[in-house]
C-alpha atoms as a PDB file:
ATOM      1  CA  UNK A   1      95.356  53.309  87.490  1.00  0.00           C
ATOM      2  CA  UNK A   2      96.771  56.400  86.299  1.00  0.00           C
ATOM      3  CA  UNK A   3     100.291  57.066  88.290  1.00  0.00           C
ATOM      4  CA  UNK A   4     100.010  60.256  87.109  1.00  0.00           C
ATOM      5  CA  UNK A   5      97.281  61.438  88.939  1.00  0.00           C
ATOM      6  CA  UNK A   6      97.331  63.064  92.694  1.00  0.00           C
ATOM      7  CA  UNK A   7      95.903  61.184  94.978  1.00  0.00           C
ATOM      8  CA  UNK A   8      92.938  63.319  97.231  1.00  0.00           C
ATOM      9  CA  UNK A   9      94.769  65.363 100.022  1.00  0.00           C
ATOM     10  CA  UNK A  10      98.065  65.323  98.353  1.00  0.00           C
ATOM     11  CA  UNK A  11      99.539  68.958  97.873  1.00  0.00           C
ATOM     12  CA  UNK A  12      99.281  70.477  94.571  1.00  0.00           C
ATOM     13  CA  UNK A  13     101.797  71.940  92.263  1.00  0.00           C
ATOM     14  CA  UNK A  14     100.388  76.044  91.383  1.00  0.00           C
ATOM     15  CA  UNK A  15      98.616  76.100  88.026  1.00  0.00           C
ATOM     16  CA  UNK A  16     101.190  76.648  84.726  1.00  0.00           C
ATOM     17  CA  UNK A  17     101.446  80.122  84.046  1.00  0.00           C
ATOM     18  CA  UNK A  18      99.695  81.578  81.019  1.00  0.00           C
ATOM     19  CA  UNK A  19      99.892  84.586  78.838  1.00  0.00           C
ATOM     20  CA  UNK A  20      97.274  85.954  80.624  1.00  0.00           C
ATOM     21  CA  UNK A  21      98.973  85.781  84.468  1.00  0.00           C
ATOM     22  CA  UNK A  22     100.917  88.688  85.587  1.00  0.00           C
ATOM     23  CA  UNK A  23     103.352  89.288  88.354  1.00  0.00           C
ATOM     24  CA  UNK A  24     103.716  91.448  90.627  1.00  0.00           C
ATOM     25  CA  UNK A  25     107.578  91.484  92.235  1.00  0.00           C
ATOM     26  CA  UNK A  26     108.563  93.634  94.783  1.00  0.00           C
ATOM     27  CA  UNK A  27     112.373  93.056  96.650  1.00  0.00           C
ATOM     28  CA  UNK A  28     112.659  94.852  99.681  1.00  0.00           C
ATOM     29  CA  UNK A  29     116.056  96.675 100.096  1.00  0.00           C
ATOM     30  CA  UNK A  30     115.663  98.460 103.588  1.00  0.00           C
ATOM     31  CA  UNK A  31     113.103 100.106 105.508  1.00  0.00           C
ATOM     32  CA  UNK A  32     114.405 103.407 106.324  1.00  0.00           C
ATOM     33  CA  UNK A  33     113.727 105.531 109.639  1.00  0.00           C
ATOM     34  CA  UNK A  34     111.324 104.205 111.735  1.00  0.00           C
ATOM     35  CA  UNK A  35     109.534 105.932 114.261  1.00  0.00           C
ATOM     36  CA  UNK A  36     111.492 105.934 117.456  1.00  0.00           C
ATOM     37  CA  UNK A  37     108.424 105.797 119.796  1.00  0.00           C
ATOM     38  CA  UNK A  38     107.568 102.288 119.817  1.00  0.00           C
ATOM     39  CA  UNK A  39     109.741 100.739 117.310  1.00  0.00           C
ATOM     40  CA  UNK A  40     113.172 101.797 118.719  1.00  0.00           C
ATOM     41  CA  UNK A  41     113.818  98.663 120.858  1.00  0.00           C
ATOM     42  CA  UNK A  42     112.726  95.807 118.399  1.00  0.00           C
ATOM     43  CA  UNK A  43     113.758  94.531 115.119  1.00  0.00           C
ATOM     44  CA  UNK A  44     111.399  94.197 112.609  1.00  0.00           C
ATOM     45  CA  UNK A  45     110.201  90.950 111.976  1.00  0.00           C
ATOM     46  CA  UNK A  46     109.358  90.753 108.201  1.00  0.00           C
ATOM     47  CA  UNK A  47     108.051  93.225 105.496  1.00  0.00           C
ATOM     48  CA  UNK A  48     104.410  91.638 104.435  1.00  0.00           C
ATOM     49  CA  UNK A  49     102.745  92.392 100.948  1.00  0.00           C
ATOM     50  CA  UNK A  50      99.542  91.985 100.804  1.00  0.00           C
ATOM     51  CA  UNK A  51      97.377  92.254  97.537  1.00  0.00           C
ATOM     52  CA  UNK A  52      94.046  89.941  95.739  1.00  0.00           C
ATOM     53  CA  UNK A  53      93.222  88.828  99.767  1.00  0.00           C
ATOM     54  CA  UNK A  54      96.796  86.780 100.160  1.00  0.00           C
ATOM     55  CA  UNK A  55     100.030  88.377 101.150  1.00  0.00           C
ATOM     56  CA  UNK A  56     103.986  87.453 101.117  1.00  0.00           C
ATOM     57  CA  UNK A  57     106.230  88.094 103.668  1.00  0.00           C
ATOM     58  CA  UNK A  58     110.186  88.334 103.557  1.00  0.00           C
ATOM     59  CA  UNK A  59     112.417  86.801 106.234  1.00  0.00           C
ATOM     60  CA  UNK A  60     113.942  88.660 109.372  1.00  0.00           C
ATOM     61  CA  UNK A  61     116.696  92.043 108.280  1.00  0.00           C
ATOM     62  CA  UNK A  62     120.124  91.007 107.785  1.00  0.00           C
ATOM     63  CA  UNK A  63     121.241  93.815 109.493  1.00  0.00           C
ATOM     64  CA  UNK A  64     120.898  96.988 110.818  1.00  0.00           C
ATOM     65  CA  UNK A  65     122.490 100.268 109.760  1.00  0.00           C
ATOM     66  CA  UNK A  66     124.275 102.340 111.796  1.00  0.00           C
ATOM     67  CA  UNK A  67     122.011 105.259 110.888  1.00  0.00           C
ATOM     68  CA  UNK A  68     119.434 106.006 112.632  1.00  0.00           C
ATOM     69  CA  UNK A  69     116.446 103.076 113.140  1.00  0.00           C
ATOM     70  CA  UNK A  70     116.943 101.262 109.817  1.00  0.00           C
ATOM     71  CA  UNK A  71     117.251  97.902 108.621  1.00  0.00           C
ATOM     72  CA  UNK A  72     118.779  95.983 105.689  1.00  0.00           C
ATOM     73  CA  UNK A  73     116.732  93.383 104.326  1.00  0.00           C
ATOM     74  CA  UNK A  74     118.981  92.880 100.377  1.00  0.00           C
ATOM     75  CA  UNK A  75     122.462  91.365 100.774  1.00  0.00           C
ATOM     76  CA  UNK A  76     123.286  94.461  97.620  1.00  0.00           C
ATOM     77  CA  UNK A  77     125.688  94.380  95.499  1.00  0.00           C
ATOM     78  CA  UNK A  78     125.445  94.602  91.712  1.00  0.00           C
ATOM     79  CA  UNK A  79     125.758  91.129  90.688  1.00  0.00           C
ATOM     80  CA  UNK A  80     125.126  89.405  94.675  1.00  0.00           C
ATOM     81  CA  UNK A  81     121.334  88.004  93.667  1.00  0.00           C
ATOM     82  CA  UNK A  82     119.434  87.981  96.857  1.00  0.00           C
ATOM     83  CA  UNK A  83     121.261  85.589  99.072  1.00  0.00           C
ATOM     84  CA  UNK A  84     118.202  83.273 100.735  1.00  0.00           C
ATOM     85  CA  UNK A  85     115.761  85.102  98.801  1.00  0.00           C
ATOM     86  CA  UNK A  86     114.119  86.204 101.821  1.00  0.00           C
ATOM     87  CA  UNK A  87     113.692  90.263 100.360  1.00  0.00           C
ATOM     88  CA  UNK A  88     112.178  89.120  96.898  1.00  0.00           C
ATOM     89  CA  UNK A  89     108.051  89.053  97.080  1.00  0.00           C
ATOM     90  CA  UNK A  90     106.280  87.770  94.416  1.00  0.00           C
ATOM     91  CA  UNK A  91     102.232  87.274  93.950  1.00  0.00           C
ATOM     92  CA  UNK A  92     100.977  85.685  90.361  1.00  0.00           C
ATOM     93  CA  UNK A  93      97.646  86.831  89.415  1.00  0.00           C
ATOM     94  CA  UNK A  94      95.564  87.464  85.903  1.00  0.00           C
ATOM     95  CA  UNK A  95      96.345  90.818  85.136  1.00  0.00           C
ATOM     96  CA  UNK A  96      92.871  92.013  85.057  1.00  0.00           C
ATOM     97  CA  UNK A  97      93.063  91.140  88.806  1.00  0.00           C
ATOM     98  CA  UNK A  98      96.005  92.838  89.632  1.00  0.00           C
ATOM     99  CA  UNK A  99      95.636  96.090  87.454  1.00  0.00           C
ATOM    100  CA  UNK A 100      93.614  97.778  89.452  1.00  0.00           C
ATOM    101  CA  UNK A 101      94.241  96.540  93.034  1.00  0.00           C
ATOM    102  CA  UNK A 102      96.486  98.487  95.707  1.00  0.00           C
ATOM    103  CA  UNK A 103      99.269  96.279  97.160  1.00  0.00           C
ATOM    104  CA  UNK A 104      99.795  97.098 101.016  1.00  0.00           C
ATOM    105  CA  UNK A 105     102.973  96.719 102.469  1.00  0.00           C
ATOM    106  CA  UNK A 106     103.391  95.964 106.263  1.00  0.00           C
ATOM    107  CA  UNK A 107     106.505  96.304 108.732  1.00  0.00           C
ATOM    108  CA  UNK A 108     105.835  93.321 111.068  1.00  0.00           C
ATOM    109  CA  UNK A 109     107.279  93.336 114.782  1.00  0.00           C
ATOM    110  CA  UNK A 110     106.588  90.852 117.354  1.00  0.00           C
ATOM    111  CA  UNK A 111     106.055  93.372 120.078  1.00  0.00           C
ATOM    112  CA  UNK A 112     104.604  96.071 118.820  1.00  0.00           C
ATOM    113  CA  UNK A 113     101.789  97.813 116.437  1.00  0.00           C
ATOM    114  CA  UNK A 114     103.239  96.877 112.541  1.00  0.00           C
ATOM    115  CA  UNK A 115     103.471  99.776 109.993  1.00  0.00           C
ATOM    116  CA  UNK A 116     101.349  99.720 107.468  1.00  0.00           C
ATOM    117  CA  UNK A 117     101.676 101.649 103.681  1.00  0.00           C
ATOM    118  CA  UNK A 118     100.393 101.301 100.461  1.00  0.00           C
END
């Protein structure tokens, strides 16, 4: 036997990239002024990306500013990284896929409609 090979209904490690995979990165910094209607009494959950019928979602804010109804999702700073990596999306894709699609993003809350751009 092979120990190299997976055994059936093992996980699998994603596919090498090639020179012909693109990337499509996106970090999410804040999401400014949200609509005080609905939104004005719960955090946002996550910011989803979705694109090529998957998405990516980052983690809860890490804060919220003290203007208005806006949340910080990156820790900043010019050398800080992203802390937990929670604000940095990232879908991997041939680029003749992803060249002509239209990401959406979504502003995800657990008690109310999300937001939704593109």
């Amino acid at each position: 036997k092979n120990p190299s090979k997976r055994m059936q209904g093992q996980p699998q490690e994603p596919p090498e990239p090639t020179s012909l995979d693109g990337r499509l990165n996106a970090t999410i910094l804040s999401c400014y002024d949200l609509p005080d209607d609905t939104h004005s009494t719960s955090q946002p959950k996550s910011v989803r990306m979705d694109c090529l019928g998957t998405f990516v979602e980052t983690g809860p804010p890490l804060a919220k500013h003290k203007d208005g109804n806006s949340y910080k999702f990156h820790a900043g700073g010019k050398n800080s990284g992203d802390d937990d990596g929670s604000s940095a999306l990232s879908l991997s894709a041939p680029l003749s896929m992803l060249y002509p699609v239209v990401a959406t993003f979504r502003v995800t809350f657990d008690d109310s409609d999300d937001l939704i751009g593109q």
